[in-house]
PDB file of N, CA and C in Angstrom:
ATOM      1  N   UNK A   1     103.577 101.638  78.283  1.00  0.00           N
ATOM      2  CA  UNK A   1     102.920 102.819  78.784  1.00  0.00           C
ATOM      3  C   UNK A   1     102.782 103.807  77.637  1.00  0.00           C
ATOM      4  N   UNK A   2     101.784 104.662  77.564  1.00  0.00           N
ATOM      5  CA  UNK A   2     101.201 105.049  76.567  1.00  0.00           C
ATOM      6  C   UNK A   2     101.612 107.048  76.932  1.00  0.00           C
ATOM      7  N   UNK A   3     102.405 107.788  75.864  1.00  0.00           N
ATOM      8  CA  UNK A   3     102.221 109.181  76.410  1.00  0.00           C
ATOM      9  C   UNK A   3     103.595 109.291  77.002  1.00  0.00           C
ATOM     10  N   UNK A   4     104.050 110.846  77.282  1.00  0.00           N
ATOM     11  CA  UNK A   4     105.105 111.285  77.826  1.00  0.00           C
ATOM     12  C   UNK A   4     104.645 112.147  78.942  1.00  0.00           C
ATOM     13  N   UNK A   5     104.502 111.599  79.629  1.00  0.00           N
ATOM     14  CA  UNK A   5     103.823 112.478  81.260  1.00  0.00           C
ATOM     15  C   UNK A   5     104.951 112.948  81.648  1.00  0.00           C
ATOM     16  N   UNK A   6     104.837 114.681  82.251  1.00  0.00           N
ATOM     17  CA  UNK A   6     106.092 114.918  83.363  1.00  0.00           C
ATOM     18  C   UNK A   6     106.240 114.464  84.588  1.00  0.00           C
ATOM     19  N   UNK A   7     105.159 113.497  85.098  1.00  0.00           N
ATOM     20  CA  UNK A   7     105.139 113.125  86.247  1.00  0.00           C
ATOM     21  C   UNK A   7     103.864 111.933  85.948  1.00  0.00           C
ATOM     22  N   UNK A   8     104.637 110.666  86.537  1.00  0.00           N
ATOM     23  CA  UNK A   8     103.683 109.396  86.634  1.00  0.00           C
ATOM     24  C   UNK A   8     103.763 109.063  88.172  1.00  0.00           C
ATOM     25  N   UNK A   9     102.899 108.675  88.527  1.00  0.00           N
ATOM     26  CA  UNK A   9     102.709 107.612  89.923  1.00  0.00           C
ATOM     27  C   UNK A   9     102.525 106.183  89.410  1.00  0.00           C
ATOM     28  N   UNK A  10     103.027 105.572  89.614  1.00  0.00           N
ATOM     29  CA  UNK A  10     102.920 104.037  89.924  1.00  0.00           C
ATOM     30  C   UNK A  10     102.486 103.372  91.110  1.00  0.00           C
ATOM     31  N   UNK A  11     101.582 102.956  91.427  1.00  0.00           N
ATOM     32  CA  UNK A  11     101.200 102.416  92.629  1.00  0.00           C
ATOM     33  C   UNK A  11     101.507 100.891  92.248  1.00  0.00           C
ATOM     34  N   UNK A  12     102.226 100.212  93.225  1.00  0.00           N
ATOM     35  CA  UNK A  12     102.695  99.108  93.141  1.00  0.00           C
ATOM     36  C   UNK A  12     102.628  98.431  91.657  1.00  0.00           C
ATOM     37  N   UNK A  13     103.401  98.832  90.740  1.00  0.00           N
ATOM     38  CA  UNK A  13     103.146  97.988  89.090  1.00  0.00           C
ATOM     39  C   UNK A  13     103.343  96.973  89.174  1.00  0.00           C
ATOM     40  N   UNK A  14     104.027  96.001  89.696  1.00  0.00           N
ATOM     41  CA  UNK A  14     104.694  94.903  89.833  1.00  0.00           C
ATOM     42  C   UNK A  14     104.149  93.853  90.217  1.00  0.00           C
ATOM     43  N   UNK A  15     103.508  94.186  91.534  1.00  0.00           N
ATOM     44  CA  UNK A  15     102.518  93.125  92.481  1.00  0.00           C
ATOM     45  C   UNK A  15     101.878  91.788  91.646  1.00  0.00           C
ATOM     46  N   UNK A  16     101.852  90.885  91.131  1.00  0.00           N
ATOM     47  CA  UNK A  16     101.139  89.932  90.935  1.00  0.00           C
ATOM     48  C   UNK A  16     101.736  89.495  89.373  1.00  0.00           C
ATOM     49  N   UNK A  17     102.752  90.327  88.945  1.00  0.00           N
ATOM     50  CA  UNK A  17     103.513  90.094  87.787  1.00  0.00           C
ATOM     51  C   UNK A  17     104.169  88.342  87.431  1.00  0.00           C
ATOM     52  N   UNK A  18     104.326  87.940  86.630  1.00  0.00           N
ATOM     53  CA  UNK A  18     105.476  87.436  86.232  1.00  0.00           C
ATOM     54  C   UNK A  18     106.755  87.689  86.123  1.00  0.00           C
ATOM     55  N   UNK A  19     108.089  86.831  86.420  1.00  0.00           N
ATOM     56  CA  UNK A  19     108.976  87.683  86.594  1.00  0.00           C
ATOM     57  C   UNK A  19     109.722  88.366  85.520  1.00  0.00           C
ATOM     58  N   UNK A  20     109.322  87.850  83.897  1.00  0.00           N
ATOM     59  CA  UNK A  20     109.881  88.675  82.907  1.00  0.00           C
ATOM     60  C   UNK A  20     108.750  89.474  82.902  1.00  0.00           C
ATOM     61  N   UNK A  21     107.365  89.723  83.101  1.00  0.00           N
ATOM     62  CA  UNK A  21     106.816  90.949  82.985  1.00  0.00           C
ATOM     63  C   UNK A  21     107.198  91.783  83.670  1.00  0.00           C
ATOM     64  N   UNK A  22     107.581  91.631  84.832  1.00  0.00           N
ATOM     65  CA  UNK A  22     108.448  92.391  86.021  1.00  0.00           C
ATOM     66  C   UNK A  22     109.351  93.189  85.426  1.00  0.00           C
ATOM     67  N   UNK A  23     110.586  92.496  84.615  1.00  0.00           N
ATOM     68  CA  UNK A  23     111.792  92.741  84.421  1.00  0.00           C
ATOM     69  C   UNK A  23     111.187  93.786  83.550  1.00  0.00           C
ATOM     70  N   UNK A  24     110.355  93.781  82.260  1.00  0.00           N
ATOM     71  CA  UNK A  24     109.813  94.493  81.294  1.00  0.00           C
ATOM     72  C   UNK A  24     109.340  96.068  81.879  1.00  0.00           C
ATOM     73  N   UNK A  25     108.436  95.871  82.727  1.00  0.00           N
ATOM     74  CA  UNK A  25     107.723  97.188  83.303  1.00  0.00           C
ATOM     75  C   UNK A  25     109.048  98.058  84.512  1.00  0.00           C
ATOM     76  N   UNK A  26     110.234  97.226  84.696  1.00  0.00           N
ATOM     77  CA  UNK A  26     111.310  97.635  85.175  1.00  0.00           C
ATOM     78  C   UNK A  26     112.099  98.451  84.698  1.00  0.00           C
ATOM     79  N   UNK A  27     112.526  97.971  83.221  1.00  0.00           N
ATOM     80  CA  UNK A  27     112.658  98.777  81.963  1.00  0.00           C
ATOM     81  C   UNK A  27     112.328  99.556  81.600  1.00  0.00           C
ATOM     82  N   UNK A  28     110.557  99.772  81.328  1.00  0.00           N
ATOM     83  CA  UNK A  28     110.103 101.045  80.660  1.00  0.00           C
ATOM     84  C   UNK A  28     109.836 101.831  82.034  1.00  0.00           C
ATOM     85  N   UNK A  29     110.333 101.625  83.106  1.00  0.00           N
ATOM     86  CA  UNK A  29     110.610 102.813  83.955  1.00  0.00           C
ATOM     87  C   UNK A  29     111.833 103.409  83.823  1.00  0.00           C
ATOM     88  N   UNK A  30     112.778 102.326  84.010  1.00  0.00           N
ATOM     89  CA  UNK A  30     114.238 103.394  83.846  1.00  0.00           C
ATOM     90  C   UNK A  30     114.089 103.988  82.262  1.00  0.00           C
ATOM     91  N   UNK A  31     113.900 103.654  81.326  1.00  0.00           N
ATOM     92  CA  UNK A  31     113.899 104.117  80.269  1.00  0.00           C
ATOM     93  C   UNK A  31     112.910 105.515  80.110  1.00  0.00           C
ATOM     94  N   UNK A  32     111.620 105.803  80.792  1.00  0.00           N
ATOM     95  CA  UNK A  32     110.731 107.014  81.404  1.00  0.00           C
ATOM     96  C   UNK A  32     111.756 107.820  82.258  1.00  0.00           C
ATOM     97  N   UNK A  33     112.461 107.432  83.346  1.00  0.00           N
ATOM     98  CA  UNK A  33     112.999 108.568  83.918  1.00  0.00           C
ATOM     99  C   UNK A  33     114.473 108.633  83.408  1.00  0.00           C
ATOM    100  N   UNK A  34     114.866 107.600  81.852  1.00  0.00           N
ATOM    101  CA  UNK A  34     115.801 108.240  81.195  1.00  0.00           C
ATOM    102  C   UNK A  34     115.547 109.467  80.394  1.00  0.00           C
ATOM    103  N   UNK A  35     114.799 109.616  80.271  1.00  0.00           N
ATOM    104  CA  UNK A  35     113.689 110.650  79.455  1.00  0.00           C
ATOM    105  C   UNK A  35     113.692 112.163  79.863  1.00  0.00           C
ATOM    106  N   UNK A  36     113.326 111.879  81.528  1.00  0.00           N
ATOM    107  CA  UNK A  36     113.264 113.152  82.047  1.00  0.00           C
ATOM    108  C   UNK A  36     111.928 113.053  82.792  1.00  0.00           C
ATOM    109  N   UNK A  37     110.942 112.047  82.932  1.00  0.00           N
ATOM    110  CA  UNK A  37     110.105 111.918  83.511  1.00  0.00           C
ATOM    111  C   UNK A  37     110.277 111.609  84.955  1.00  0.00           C
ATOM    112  N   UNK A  38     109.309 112.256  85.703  1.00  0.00           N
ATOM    113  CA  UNK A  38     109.531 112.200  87.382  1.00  0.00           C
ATOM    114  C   UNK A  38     108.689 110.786  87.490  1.00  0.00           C
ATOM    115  N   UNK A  39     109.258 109.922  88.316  1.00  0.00           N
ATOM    116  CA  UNK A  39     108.398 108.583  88.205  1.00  0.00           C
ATOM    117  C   UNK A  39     108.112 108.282  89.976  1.00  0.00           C
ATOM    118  N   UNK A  40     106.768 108.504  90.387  1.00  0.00           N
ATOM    119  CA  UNK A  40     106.882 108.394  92.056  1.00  0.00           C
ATOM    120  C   UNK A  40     106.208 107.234  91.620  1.00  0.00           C
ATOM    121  N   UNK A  41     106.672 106.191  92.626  1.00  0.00           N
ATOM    122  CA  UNK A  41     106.591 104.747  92.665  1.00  0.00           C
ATOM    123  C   UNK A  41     106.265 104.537  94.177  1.00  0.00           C
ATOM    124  N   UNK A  42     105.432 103.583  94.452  1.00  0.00           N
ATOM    125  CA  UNK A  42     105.177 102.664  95.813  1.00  0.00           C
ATOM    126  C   UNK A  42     105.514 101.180  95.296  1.00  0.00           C
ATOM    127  N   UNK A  43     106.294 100.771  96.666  1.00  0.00           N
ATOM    128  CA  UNK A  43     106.627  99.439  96.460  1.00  0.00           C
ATOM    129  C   UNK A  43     106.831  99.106  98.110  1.00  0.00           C
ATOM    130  N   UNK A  44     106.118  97.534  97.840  1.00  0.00           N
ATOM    131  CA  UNK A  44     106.643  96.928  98.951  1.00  0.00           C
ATOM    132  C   UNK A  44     108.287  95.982  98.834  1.00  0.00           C
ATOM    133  N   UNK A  45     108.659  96.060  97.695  1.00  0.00           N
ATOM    134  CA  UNK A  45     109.488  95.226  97.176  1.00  0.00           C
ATOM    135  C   UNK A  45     111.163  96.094  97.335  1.00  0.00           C
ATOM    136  N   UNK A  46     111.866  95.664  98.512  1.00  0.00           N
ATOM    137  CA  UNK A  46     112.702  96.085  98.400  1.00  0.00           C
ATOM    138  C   UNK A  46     113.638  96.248  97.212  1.00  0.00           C
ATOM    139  N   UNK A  47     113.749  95.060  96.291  1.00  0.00           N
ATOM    140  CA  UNK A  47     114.854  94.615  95.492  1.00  0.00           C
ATOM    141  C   UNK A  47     114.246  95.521  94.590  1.00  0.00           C
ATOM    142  N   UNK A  48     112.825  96.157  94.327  1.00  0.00           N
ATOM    143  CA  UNK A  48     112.461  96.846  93.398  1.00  0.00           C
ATOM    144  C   UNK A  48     112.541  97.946  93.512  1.00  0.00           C
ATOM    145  N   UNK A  49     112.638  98.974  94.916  1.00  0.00           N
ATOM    146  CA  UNK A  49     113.445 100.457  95.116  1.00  0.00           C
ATOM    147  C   UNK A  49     114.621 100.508  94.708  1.00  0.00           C
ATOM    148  N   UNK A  50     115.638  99.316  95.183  1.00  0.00           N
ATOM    149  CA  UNK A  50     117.232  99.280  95.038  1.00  0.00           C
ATOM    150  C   UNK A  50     117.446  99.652  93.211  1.00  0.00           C
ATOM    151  N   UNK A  51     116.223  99.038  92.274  1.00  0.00           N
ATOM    152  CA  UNK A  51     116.837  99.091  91.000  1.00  0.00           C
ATOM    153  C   UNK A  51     116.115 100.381  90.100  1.00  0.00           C
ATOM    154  N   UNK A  52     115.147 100.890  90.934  1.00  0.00           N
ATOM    155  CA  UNK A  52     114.379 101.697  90.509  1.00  0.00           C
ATOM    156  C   UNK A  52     114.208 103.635  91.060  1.00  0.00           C
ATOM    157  N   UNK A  53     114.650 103.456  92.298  1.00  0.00           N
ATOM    158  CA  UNK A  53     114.532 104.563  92.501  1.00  0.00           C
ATOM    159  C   UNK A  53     116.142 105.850  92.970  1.00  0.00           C
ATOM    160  N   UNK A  54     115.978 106.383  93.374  1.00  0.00           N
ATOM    161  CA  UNK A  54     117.343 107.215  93.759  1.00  0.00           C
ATOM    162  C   UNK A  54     117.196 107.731  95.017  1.00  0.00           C
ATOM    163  N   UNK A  55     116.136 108.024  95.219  1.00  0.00           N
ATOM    164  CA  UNK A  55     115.394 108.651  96.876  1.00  0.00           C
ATOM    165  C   UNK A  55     114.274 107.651  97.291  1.00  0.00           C
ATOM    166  N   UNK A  56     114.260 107.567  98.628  1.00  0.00           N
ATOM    167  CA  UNK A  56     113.233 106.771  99.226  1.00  0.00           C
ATOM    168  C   UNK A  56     112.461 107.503 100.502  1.00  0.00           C
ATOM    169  N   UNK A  57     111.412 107.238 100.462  1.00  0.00           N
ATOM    170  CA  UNK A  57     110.712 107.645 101.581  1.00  0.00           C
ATOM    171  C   UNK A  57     109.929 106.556 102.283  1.00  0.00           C
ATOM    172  N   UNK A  58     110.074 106.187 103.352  1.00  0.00           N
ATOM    173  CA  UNK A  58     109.500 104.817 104.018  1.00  0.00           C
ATOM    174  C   UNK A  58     108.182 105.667 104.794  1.00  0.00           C
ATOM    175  N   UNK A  59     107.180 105.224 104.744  1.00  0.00           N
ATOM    176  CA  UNK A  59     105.758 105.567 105.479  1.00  0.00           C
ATOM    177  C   UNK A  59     105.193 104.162 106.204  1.00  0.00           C
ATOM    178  N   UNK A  60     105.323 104.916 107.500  1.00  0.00           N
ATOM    179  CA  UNK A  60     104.034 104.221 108.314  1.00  0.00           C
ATOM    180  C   UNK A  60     103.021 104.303 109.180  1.00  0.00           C
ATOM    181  N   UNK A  61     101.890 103.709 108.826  1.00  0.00           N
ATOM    182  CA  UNK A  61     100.509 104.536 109.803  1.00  0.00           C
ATOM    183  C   UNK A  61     100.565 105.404 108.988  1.00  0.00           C
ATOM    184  N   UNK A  62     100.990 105.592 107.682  1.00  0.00           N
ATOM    185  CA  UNK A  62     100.403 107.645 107.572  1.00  0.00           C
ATOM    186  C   UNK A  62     101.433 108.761 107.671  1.00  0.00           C
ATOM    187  N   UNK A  63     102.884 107.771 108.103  1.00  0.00           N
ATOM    188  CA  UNK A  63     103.888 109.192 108.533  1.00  0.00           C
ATOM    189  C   UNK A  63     105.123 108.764 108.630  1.00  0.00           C
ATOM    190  N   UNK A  64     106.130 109.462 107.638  1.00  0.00           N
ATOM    191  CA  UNK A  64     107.380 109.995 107.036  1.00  0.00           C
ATOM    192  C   UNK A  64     108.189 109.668 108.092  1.00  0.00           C
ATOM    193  N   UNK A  65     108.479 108.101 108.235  1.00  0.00           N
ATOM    194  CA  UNK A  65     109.869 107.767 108.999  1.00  0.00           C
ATOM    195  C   UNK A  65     110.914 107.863 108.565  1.00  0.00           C
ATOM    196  N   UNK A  66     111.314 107.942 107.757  1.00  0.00           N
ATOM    197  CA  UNK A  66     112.881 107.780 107.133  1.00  0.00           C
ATOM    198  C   UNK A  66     112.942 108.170 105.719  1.00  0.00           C
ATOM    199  N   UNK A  67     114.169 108.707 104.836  1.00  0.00           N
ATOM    200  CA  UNK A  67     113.541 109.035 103.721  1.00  0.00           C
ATOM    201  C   UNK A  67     115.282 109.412 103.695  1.00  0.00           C
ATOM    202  N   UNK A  68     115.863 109.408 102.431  1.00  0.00           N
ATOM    203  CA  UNK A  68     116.964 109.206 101.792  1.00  0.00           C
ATOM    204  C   UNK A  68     117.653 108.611 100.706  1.00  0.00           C
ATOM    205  N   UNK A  69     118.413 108.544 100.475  1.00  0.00           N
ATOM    206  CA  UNK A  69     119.185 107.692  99.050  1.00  0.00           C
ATOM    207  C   UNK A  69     119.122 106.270 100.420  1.00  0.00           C
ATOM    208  N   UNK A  70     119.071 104.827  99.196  1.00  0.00           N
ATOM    209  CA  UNK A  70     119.114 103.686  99.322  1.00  0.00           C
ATOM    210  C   UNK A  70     120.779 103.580 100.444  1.00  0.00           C
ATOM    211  N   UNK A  71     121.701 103.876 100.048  1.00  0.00           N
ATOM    212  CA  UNK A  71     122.922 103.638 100.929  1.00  0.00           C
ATOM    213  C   UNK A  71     122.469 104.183 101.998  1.00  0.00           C
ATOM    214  N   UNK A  72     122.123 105.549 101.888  1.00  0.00           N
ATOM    215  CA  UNK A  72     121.763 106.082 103.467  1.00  0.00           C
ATOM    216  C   UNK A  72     120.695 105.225 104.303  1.00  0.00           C
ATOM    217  N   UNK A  73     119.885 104.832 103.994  1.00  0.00           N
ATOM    218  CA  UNK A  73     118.973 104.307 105.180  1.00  0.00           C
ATOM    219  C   UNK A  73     119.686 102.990 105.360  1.00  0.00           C
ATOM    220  N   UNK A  74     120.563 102.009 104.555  1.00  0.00           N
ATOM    221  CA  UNK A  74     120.927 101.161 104.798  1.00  0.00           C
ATOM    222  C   UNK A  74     122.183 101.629 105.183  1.00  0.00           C
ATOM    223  N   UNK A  75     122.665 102.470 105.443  1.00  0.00           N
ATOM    224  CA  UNK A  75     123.698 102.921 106.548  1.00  0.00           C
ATOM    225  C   UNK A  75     123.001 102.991 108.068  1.00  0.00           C
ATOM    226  N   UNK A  76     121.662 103.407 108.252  1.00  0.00           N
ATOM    227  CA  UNK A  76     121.002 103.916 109.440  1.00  0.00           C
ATOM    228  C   UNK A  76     120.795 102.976 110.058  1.00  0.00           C
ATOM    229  N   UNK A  77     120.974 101.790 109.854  1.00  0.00           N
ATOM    230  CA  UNK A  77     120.697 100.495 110.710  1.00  0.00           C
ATOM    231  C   UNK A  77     120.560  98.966 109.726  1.00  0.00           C
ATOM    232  N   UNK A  78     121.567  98.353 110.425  1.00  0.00           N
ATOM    233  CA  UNK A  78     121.332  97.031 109.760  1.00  0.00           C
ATOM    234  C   UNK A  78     120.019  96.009 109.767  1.00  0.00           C
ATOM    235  N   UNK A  79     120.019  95.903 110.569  1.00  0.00           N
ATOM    236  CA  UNK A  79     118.636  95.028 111.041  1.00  0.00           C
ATOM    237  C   UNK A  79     118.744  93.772 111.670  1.00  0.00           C
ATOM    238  N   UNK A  80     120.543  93.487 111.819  1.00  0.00           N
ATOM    239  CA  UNK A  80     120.973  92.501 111.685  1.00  0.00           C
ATOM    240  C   UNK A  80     120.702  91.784 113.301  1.00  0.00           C
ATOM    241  N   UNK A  81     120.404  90.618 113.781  1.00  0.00           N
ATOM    242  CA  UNK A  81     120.488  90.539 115.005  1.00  0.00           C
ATOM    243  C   UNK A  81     120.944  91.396 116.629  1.00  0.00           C
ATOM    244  N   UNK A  82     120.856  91.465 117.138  1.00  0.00           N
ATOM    245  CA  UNK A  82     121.665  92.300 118.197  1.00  0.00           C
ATOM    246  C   UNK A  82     121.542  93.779 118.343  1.00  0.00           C
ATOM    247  N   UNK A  83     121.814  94.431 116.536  1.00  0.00           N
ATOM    248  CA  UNK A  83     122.258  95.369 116.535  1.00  0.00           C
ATOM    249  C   UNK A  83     120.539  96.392 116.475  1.00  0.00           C
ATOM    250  N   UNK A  84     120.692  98.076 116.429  1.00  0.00           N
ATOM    251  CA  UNK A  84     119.323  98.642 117.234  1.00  0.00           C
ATOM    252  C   UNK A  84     118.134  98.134 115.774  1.00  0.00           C
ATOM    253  N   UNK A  85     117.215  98.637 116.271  1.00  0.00           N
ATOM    254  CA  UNK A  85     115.846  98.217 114.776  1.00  0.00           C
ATOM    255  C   UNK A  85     116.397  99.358 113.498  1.00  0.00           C
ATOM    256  N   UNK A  86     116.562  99.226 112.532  1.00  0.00           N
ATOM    257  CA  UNK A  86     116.615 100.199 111.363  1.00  0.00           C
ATOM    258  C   UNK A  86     115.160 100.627 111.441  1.00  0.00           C
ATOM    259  N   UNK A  87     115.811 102.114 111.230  1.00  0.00           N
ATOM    260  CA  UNK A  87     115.277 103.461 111.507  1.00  0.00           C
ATOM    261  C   UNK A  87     113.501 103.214 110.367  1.00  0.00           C
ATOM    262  N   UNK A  88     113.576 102.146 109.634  1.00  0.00           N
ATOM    263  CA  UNK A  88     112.086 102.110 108.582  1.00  0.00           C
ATOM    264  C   UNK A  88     111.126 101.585 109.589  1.00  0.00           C
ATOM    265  N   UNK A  89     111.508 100.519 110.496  1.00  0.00           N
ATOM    266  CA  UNK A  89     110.938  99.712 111.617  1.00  0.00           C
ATOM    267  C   UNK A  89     110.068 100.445 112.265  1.00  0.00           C
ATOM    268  N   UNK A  90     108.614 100.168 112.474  1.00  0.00           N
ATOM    269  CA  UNK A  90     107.494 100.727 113.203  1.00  0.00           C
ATOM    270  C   UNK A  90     108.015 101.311 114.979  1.00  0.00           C
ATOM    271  N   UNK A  91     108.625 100.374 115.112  1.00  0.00           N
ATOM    272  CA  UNK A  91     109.127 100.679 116.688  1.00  0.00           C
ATOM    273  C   UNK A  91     110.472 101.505 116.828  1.00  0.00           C
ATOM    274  N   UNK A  92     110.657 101.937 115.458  1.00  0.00           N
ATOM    275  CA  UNK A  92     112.216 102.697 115.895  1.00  0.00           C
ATOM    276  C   UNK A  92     111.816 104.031 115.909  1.00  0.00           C
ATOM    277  N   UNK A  93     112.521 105.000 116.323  1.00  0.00           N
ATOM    278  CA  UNK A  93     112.322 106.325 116.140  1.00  0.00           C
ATOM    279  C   UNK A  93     112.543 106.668 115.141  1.00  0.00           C
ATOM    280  N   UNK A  94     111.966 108.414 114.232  1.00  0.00           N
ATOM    281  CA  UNK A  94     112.292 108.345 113.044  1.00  0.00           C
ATOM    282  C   UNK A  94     113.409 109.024 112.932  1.00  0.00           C
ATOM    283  N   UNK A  95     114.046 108.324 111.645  1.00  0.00           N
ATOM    284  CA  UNK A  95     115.610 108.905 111.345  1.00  0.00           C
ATOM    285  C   UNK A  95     115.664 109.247 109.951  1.00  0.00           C
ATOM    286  N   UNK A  96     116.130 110.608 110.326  1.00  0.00           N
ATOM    287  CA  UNK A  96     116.891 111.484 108.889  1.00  0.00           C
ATOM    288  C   UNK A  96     117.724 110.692 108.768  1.00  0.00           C
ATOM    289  N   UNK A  97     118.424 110.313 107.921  1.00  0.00           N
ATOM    290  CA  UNK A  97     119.895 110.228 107.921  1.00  0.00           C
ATOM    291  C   UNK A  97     120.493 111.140 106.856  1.00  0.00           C
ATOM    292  N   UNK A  98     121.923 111.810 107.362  1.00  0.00           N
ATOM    293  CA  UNK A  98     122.514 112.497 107.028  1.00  0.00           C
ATOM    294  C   UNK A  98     123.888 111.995 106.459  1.00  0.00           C
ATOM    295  N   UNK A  99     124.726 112.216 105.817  1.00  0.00           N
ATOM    296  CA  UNK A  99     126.347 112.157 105.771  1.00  0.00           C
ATOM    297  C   UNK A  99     126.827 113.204 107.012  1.00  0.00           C
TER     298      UNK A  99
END
């Protein structure tokens, strides 16, 4: 990436990558918001919020279901059989989650 922006968007970088190009453009993100750069990112890729971001905001249809640090929303519901839909889920209600 070319330049020191105070603020980049990334719209899905990753999508159609290889997986060391992946790992690469993974890098010169944490290394950008080692910097001091604000980096807003879209991803469908869970494993790629978990290593990339610090706050999350889940959108659907257009509107701000859930939004928190990575532990918190995966505190808000497992997803796991049985237990209720996590709060990102189209059919769940939306959830802050708090400490």
């Amino acid at each position: 990436m070319i330049g020191h922006p105070a603020v980049l968007y990334l719209d899905e970088p990753t999508t159609g990558l290889d997986p060391r190009t992946r790992m690469e453009v993974w890098d010169e993100v944490k290394a950008m918001v080692g910097d001091g750069v604000t980096v807003l990112l879209t991803t469908q890729y869970m494993e790629e919020a978990e290593q990339l971001a610090s706050e999350l905001t889940v959108v659907d249809r257009g509107k701000v279901i859930a939004k928190g640090g990575i532990d918190e929303l995966k505190a808000c519901g497992s997803g796991s059989p049985g237990s209720p839909a996590p709060p990102w889920t189209p059919s769940a209600a939306p959830c802050w989650c708090r400490s």
